[in-house]
Protein backbone atom coordinates (compact mmCIF):
# COMPACT_ATOMS: atom_id res chain seq x y z
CA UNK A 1 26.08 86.97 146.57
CA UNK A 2 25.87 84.88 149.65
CA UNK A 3 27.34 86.01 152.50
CA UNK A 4 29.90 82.69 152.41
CA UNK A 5 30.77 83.26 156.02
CA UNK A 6 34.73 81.95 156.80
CA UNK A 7 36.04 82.12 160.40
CA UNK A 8 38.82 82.88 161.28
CA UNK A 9 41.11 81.03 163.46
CA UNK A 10 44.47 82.03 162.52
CA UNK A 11 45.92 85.14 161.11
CA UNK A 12 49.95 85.37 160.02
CA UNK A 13 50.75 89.39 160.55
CA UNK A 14 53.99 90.65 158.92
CA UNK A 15 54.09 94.37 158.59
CA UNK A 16 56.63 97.16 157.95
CA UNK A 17 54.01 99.88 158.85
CA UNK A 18 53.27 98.95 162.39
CA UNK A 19 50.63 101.65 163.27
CA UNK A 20 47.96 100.08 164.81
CA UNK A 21 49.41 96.62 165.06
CA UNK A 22 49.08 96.06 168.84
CA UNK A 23 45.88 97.31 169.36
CA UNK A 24 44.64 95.31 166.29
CA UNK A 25 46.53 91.76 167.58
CA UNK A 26 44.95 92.16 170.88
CA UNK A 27 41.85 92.30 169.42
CA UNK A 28 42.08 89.22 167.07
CA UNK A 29 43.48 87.54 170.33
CA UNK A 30 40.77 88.70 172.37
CA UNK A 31 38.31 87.02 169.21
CA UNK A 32 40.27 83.60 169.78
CA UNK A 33 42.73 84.25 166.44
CA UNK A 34 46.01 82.32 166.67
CA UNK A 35 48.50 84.74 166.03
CA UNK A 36 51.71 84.08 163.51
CA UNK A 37 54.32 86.54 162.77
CA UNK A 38 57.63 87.10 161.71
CA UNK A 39 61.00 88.82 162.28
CA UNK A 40 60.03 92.67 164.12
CA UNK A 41 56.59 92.04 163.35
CA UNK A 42 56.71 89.25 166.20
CA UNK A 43 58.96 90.84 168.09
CA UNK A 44 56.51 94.02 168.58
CA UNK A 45 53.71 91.80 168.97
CA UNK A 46 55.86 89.39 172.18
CA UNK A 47 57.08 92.76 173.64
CA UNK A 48 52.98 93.66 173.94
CA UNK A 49 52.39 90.34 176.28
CA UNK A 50 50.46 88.69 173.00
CA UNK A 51 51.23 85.02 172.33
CA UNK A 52 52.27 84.60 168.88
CA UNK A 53 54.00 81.72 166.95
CA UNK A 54 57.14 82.40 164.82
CA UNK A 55 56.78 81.39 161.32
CA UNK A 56 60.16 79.75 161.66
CA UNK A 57 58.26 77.15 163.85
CA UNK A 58 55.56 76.96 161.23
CA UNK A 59 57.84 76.29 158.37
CA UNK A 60 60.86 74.20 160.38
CA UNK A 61 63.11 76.47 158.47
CA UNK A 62 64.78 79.48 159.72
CA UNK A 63 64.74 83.15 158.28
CA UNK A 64 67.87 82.77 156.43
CA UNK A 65 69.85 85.39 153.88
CA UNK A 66 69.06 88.26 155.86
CA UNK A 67 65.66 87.58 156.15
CA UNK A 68 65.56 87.22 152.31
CA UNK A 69 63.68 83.84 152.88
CA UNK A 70 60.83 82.66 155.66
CA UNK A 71 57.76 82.97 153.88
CA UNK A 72 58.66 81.60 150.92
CA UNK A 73 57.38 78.05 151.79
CA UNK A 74 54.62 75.73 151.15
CA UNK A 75 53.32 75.53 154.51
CA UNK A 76 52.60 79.27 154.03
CA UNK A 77 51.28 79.65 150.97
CA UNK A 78 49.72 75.91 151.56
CA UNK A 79 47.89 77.24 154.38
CA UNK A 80 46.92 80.84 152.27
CA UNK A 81 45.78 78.57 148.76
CA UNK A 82 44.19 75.97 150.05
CA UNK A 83 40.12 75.49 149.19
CA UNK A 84 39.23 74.27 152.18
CA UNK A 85 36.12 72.63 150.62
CA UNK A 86 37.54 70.56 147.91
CA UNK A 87 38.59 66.83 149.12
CA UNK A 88 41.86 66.93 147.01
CA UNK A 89 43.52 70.03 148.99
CA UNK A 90 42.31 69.16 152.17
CA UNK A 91 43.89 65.78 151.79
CA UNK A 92 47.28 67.40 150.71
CA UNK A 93 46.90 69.57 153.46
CA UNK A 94 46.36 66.28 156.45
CA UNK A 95 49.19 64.78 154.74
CA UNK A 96 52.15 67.86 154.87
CA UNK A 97 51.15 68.97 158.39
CA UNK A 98 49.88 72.29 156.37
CA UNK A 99 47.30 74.65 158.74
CA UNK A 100 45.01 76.88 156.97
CA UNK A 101 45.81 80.72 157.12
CA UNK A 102 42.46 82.91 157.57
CA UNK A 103 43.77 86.04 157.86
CA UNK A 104 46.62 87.71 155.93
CA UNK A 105 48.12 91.01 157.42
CA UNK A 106 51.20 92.29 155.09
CA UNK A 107 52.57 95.79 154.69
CA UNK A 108 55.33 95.77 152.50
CA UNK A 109 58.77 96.72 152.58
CA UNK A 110 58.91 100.36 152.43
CA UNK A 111 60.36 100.80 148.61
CA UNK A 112 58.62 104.09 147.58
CA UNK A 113 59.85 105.72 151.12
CA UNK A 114 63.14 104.58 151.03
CA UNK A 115 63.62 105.86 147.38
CA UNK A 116 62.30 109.08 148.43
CA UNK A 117 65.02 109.52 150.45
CA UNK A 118 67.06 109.25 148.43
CA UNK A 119 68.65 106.10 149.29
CA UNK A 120 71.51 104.21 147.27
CA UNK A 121 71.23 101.31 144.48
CA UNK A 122 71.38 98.70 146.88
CA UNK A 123 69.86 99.73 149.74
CA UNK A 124 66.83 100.39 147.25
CA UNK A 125 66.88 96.79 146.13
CA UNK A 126 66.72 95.85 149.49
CA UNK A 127 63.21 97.24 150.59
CA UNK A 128 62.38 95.59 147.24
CA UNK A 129 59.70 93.05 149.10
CA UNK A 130 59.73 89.32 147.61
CA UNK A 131 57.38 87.21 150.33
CA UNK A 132 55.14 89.51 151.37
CA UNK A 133 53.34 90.34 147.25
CA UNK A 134 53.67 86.56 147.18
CA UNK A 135 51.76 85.99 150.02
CA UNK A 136 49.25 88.98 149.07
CA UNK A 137 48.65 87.68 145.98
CA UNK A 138 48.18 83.92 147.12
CA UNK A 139 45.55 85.31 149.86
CA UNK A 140 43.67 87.43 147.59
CA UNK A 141 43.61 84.58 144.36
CA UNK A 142 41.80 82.42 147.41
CA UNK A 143 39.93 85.19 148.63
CA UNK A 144 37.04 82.70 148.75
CA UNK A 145 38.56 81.08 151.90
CA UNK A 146 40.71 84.15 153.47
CA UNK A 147 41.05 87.81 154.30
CA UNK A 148 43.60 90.14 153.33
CA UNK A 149 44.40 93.21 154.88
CA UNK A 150 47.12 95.51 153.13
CA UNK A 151 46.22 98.88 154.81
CA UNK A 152 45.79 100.00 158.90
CA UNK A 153 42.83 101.78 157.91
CA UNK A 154 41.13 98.65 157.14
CA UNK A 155 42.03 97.24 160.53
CA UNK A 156 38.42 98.33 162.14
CA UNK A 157 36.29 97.06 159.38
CA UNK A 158 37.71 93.63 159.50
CA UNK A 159 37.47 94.01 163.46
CA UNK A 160 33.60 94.95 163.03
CA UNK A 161 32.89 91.85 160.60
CA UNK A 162 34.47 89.51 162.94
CA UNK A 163 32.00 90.66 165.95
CA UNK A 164 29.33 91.14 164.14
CA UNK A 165 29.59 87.55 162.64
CA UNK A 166 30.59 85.72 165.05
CA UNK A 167 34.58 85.47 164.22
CA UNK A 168 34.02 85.21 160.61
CA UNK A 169 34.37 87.29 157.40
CA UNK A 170 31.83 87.51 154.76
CA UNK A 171 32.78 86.83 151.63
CA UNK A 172 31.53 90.29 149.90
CA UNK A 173 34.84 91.77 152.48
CA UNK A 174 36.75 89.47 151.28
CA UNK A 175 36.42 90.27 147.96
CA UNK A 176 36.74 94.08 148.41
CA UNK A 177 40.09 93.71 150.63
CA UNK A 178 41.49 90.98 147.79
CA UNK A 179 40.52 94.10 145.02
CA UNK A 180 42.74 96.25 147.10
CA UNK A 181 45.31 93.76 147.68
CA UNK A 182 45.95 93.25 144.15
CA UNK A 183 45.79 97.04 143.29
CA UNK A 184 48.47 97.35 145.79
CA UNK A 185 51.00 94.79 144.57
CA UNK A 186 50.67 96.93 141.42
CA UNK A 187 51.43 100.15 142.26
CA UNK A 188 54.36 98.56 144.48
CA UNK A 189 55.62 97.20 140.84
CA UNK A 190 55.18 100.12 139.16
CA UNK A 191 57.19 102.47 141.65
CA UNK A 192 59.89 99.75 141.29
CA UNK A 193 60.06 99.15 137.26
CA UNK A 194 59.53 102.79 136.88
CA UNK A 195 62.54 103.01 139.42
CA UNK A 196 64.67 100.54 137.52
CA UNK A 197 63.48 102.30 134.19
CA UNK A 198 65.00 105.45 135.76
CA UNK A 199 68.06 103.98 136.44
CA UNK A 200 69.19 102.31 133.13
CA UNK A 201 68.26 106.16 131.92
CA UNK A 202 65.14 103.88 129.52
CA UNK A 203 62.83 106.69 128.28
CA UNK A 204 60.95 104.06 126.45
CA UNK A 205 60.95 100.34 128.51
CA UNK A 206 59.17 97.81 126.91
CA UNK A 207 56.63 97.39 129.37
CA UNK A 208 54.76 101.13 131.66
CA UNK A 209 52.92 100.68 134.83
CA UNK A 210 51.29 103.37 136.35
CA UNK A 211 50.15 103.29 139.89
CA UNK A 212 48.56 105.56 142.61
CA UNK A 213 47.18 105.78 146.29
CA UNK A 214 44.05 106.67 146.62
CA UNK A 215 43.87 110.52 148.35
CA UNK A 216 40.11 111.41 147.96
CA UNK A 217 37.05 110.60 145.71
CA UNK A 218 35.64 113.52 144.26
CA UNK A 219 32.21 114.11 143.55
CA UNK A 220 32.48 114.65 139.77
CA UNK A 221 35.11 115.03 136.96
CA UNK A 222 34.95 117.91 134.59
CA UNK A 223 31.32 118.03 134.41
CA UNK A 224 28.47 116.76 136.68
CA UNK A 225 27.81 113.24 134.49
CA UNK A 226 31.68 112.33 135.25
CA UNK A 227 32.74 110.14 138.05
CA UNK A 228 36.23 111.02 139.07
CA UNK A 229 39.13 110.49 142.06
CA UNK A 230 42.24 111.98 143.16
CA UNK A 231 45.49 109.77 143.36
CA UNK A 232 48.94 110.11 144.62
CA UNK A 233 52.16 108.85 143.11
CA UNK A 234 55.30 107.71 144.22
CA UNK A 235 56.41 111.34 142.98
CA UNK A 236 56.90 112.88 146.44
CA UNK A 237 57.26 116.45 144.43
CA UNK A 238 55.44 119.15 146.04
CA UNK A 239 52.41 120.42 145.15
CA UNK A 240 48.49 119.84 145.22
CA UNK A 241 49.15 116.46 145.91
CA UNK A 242 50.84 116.63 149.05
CA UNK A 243 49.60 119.97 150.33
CA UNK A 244 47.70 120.26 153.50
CA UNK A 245 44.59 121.54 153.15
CA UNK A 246 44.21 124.19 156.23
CA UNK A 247 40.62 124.72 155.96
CA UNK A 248 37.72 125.30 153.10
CA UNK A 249 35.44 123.13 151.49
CA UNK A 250 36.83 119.73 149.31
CA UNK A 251 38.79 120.45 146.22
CA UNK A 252 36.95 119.78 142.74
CA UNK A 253 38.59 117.74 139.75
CA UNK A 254 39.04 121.41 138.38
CA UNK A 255 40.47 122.78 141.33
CA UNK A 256 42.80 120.58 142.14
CA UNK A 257 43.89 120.96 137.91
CA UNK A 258 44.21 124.84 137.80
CA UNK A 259 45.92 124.69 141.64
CA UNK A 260 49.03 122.80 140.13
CA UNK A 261 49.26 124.30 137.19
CA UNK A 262 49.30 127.88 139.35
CA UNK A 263 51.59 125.96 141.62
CA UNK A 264 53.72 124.62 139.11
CA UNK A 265 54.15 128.13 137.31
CA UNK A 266 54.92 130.55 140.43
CA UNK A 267 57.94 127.46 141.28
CA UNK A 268 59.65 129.32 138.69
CA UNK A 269 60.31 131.82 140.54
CA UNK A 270 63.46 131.92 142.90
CA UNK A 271 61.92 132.83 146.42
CA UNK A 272 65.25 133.72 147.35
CA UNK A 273 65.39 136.08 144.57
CA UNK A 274 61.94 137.82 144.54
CA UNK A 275 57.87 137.60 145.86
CA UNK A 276 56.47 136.28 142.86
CA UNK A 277 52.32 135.43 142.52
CA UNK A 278 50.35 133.71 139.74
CA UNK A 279 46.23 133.64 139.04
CA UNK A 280 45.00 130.79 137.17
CA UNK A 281 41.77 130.36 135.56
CA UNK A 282 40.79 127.27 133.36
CA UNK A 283 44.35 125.56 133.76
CA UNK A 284 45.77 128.78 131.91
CA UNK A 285 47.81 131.89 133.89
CA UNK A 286 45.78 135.07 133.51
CA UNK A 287 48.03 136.97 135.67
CA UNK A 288 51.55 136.94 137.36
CA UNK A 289 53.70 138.68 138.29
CA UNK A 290 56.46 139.49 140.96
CA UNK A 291 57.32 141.82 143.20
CA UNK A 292 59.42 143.13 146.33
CA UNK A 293 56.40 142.05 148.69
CA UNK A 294 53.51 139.09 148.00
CA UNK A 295 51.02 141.50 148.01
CA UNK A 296 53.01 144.09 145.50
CA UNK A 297 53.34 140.65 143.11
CA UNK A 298 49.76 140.27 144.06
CA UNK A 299 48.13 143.62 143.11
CA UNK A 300 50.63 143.49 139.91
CA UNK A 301 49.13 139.84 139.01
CA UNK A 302 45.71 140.86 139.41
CA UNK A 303 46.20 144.17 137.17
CA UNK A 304 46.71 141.86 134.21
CA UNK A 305 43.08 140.32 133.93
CA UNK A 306 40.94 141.41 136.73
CA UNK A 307 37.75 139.83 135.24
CA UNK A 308 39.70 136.30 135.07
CA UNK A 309 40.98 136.40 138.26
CA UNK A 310 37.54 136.29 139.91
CA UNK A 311 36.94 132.97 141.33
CA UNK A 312 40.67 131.86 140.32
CA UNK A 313 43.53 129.88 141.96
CA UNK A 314 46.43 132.31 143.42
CA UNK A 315 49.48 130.70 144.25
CA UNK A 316 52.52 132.48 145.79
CA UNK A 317 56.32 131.10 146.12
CA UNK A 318 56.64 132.47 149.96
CA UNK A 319 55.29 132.35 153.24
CA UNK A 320 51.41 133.73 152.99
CA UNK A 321 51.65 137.30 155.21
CA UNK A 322 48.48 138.51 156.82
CA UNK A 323 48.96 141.41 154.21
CA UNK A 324 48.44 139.51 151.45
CA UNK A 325 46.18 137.17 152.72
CA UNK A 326 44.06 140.45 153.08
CA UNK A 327 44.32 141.35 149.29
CA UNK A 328 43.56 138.29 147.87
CA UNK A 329 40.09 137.16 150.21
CA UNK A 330 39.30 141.07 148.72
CA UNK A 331 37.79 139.32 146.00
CA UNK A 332 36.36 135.56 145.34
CA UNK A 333 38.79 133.26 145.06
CA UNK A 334 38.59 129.23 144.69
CA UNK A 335 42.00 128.03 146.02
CA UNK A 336 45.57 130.35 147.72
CA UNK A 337 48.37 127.17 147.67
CA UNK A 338 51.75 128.40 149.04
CA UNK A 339 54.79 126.76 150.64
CA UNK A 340 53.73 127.94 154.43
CA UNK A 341 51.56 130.47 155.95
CA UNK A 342 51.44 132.63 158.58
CA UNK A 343 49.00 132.21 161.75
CA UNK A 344 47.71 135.73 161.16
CA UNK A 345 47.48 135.08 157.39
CA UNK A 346 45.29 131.37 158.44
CA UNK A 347 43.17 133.08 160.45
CA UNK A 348 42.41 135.79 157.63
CA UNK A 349 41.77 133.19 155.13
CA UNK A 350 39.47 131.13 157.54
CA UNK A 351 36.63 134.37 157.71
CA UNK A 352 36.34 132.62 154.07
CA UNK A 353 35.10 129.52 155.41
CA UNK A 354 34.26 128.23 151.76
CA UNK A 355 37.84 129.01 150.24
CA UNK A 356 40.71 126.37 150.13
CA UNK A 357 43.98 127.21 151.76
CA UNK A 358 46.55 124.96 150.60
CA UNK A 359 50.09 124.64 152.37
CA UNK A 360 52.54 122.43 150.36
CA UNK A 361 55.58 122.71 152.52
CA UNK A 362 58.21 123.52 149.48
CA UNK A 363 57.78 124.45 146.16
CA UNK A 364 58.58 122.23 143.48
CA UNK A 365 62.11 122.37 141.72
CA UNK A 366 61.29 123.65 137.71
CA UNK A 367 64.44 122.02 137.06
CA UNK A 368 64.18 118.30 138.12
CA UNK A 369 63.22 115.25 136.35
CA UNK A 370 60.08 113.71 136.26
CA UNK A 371 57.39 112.33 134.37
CA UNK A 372 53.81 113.27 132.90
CA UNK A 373 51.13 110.95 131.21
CA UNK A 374 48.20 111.57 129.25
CA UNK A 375 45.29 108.99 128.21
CA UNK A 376 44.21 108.58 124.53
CA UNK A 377 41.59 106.25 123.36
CA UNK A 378 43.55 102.73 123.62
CA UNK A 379 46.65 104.02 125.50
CA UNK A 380 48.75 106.72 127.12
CA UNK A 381 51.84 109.09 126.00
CA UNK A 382 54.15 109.48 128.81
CA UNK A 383 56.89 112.11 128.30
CA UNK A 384 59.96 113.89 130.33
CA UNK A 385 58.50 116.45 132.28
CA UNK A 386 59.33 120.10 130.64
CA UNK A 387 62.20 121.31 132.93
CA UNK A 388 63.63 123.48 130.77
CA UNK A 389 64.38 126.99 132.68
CA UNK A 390 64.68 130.06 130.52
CA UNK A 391 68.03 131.04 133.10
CA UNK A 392 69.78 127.77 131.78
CA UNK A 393 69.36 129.08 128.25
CA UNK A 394 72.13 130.45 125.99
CA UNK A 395 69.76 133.25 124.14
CA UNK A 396 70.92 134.64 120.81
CA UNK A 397 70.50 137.80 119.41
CA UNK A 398 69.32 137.79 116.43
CA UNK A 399 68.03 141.41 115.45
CA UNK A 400 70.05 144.27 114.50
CA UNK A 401 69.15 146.08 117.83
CA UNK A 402 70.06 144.13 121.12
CA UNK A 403 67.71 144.38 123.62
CA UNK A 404 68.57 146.63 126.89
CA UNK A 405 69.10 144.94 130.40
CA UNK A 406 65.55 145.79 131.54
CA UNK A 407 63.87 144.66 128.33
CA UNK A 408 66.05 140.90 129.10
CA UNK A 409 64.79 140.90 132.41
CA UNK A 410 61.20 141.04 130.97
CA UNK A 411 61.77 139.09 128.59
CA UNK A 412 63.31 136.19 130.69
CA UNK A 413 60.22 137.11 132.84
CA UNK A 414 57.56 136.51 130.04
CA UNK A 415 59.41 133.29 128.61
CA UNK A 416 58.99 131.81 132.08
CA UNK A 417 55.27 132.64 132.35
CA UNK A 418 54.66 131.48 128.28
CA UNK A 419 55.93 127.50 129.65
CA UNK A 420 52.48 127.35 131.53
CA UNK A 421 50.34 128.68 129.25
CA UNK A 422 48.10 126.44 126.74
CA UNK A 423 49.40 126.63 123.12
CA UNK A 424 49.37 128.49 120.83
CA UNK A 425 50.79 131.55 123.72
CA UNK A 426 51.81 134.91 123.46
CA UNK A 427 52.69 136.84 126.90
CA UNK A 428 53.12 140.52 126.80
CA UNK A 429 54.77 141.65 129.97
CA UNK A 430 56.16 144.76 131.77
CA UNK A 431 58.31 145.08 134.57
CA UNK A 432 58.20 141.81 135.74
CA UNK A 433 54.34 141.13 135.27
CA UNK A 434 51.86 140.03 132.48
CA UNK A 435 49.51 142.84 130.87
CA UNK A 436 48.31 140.49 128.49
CA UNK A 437 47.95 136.96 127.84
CA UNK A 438 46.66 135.05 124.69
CA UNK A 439 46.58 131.45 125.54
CA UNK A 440 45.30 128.22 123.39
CA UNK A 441 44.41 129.66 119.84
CA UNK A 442 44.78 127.65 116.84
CA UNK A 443 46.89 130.64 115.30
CA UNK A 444 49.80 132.43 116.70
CA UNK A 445 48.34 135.91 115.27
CA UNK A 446 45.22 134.98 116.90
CA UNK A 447 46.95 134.55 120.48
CA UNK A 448 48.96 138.15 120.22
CA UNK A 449 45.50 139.93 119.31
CA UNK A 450 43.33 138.56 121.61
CA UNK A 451 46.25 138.94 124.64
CA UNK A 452 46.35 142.72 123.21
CA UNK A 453 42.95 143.00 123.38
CA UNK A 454 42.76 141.79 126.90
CA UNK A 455 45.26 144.37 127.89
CA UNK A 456 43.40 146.82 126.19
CA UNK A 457 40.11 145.89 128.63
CA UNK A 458 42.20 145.81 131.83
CA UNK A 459 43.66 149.48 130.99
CA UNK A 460 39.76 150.55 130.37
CA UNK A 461 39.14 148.64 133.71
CA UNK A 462 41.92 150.72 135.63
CA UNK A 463 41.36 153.99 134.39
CA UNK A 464 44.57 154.36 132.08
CA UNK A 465 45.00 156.48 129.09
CA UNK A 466 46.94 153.32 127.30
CA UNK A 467 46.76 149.64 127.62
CA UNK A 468 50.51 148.17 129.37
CA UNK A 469 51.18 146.53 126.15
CA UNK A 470 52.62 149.81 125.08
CA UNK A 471 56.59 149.38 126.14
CA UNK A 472 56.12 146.02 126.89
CA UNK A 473 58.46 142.33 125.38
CA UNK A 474 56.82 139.60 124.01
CA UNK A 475 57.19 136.24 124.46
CA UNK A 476 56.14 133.30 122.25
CA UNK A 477 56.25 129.89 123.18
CA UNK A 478 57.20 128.35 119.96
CA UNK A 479 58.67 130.19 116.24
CA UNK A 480 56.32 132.76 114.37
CA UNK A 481 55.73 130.73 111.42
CA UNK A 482 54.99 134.02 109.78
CA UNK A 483 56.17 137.60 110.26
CA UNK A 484 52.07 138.47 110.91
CA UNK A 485 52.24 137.31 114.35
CA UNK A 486 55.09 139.25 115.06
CA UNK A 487 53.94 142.38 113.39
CA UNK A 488 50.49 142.18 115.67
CA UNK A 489 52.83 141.94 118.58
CA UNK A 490 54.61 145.06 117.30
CA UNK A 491 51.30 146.80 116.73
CA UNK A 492 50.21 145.98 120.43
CA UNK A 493 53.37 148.07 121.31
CA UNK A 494 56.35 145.61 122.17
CA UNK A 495 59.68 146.51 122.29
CA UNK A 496 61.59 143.42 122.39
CA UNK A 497 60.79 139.57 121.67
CA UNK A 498 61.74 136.06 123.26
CA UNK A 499 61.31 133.33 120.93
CA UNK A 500 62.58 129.74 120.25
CA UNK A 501 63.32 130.31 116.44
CA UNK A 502 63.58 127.10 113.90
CA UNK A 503 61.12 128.36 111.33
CA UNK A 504 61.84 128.43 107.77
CA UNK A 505 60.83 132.07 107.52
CA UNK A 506 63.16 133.13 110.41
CA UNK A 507 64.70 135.23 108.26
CA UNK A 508 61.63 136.92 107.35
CA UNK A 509 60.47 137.27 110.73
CA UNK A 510 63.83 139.05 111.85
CA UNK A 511 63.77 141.23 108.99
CA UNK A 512 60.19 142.66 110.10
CA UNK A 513 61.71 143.04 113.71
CA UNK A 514 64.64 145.08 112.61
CA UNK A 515 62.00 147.26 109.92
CA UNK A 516 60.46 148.22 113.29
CA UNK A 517 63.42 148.90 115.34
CA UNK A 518 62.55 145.44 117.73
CA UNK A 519 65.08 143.63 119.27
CA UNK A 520 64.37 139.64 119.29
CA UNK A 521 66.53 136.84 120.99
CA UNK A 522 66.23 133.33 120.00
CA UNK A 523 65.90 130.78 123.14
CA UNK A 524 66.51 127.55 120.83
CA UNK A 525 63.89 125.99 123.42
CA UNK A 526 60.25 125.53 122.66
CA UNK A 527 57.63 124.79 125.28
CA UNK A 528 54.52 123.77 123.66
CA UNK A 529 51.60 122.94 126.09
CA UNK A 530 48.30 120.77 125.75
């Protein structure tokens, strides 16, 4: 590629996000760039002492319909789409008074902000942009002849081109800012069909675009061979994504997985209610637990699976304490995410300079809508995010013996924990923590031994005479198909069960329960997880 050197002589700027703006005008003026603007844009610009032509004076029109129309007009997009090489255009362009356009500036209107806010239906379709993705879009198709700039952060590198090359761009820029242009026109569409899909209540519209802002490469996927990058959404929920990372080294593909899942779990959990903490290893929960203090929902957490835990993700649904921060850098630990943190508690976490100290600022709401997507070869399956909560549930009794007030508080407990575990799950818990966890087995029996097991191991690891499972509920995250699954559960020493039901050997299951004296409630709710 040659370098296809194009100077600029004029640049039209017309941006919402005006960080930078000033400095960067001066310094086009300063390289001998005619300046054109519109509306605030120009205003900003005037108010800095820079000379800049209105586009209004370009055009010969007005802004009109509330500022609805001023770009839209061929001596704009003329001046953008224009070769300047070919005979045809050029003599089009002598003969409408049309001025070629070097430079394109544009933020757009801010859509994906103002729906954040929570702003009405047509205040929304207002900060819908029109002329400035047209104008985008023009510039980048010509990209050959002019520069677009979508993004402040690009405002040095075009600045550094221009004096290293003598006012020009080279055409290799050119072609990376038009790449970037055109990514961001799209993820500008998707937030607003994805919007509009929202509000028609479409589960299903004919036609999904998925979009994202670049927050990081990373330096591999999964594994070492995969290339991989970490994108933000027009989802403003909190969580890994919008955390602020107070110190450590850069989150990994994986880390960044098993910190929302452990984020997304311990959001469960009412702060205003209880301390509640959650250790995840491999995208799966191996302990949580909660507690009148982080560090008692800590210690309880850690009790489940002690050998997991090591070199986890801990997340916690309050304010990090110095306390707790103490317990957890006890042993190694990837990631601690939490809504805040205090100054004592940053400071004990930073003698681990290699560990990651998220702060999120809020914890997600378990209840509220949303979206997920997955990739499959050829396409993607995008579904309503899972916010079913176990405390919105009507559960049914369906065993001879209802269970007691403590064994429904565990069992609630359990259910809540079994929603962010891989399928097939089976969570044993005890007051108000996990002592055993079977997560992602191809058979249900399968899950409740090996999460027996486990809690067999952690009782040898703490010196008890009997593993927790003994007086412990159950929960399952979808129907026993058989009664085998229950029975192992039964075995392992449960009590009481928390299941969805729907199998056609429900009755067979509930007979075993009430053989043994177990009480079992039916949730009605299923929360399978991939």
């Amino acid at each position: 590629m040659t370098e296809r050197l194009r100077r600029v002589s004029r640049a039209l700027i017309s941006v919402s996000d005006k960080s930078g703006l000033v400095e960067f005008a001066r310094a086009l003026a300063a390289e001998g760039v005619e300046l054109v603007s519109t509306g605030g844009t120009r205003k900003a610009l005037a108010d800095a002492g820079l000379s800049v032509l209105e586009v209004s004076e370009v055009t010969g029109f007005p802004e009109m319909m509330d500022g609805r129309v001023k770009t839209l007009h061929p001596k704009i997009h003329g001046g953008l789409l224009a070769i300047r090489d070919n005979a045809d255009h050029a003599a089009a362009m002598r003969s409408h008074g049309i001025e070629p356009i070097d430079l394109l500036v544009v933020s757009l209107y801010p859509f994906e902000a103002t729906v954040a806010k929570g702003a009405d239906f047509e205040t929304c379709i207002e900060n819908i942009d029109i002329g400035g993705p047209a104008m985008i879009r023009a510039a980048a198709k010509n990209h050959a002849e002019v520069a677009v700039v979508v993004d402040p952060s690009d405002y040095a590198v075009v600045l550094a081109e221009l004096r290293q090359h003598g006012g020009a761009t080279t055409l290799a820029l050119r072609r990376k800012l038009a790449a970037k242009a055109y990514a961001r026109t799209g993820v500008y569409d998707a937030a607003i069909s994805n919007w509009f899909a929202g509000q028609l209540s479409d589960p299903a519209p004919a036609l999904r675009a998925i979009g994202g802002h670049l927050i990081e490469p990373l330096r591999y996927g999964e594994n070492p061979h995969q290339s991989a990058a970490f994108y933000r959404t027009s989802d403003l929920r909190p969580g890994v994504a919008t955390a602020r990372q107070v110190q450590g080294k850069k989150l990994s593909y994986n880390n960044i997985n098993d910190t929302d899942a452990a984020y997304e779990c311990v959001a469960e959990f009412d702060p205003q209610r209880t301390a509640a903490c959650v250790i995840v290893k491999h995208a799966n929960p191996c302990g949580a637990a909660e507690g009148a203090s982080l560090i008692e929902a800590y210690r309880k957490a850690l009790a489940c699976d002690p050998v997991s835990a090591f070199g986890g993700i801990v997340a916690v649904n309050r304010k990090l304490d110095a306390e707790a921060a103490r317990a957890i850098t006890d042993i190694f630990t990837e990631v601690i995410i939490a809504p805040a943190a205090s100054e004592e508690a940053i400071a004990v976490v930073g003698a681990k300079k290699n560990l990651r100290l998220l702060i999120a600022d809020g914890l997600p709401d378990p209840r509220a809508a949303g979206m997920t997507v997955k990739s499959v070869a050829g396409g993607l399956l995008v579904q309503s995010r899972d916010n079913a909560v176990v405390d919105d549930m009507k559960l049914e009794v369906v065993t001879k013996r209802a269970p007691t007030n403590a064994e429904l508080t565990d069992l609630a407990f359990a259910f809540r924990i079994a929603k962010h575990v891989k399928s097939n799950t089976i969570v044993y818990a005890k007051d108000r923590a996990t002592v055993g966890i079977g997560a992602g087995q191809m058979s249900r029996i399968d899950a409740a031994r090996i999460a027996a097991r486990k809690a067999e191991d952690a009782a040898k690891a703490a010196g008890l005479q009997a593993p927790l499972t003994k007086g412990s509920v159950v929960a399952s995250d979808a129907f026993f198909p058989f009664a085998d699954g229950l029975l192992a559960a039964v075995e392992a020493g449960a009590t009481a069960v928390i299941q969805p039901g729907g199998s056609v050997r429900d009755d067979e299951v509930i007979k075993a329960a009430d053989d043994h004296g177990i009480a079992m409630v039916f949730t009605g709710t299923r929360h399978f997880r991939h």
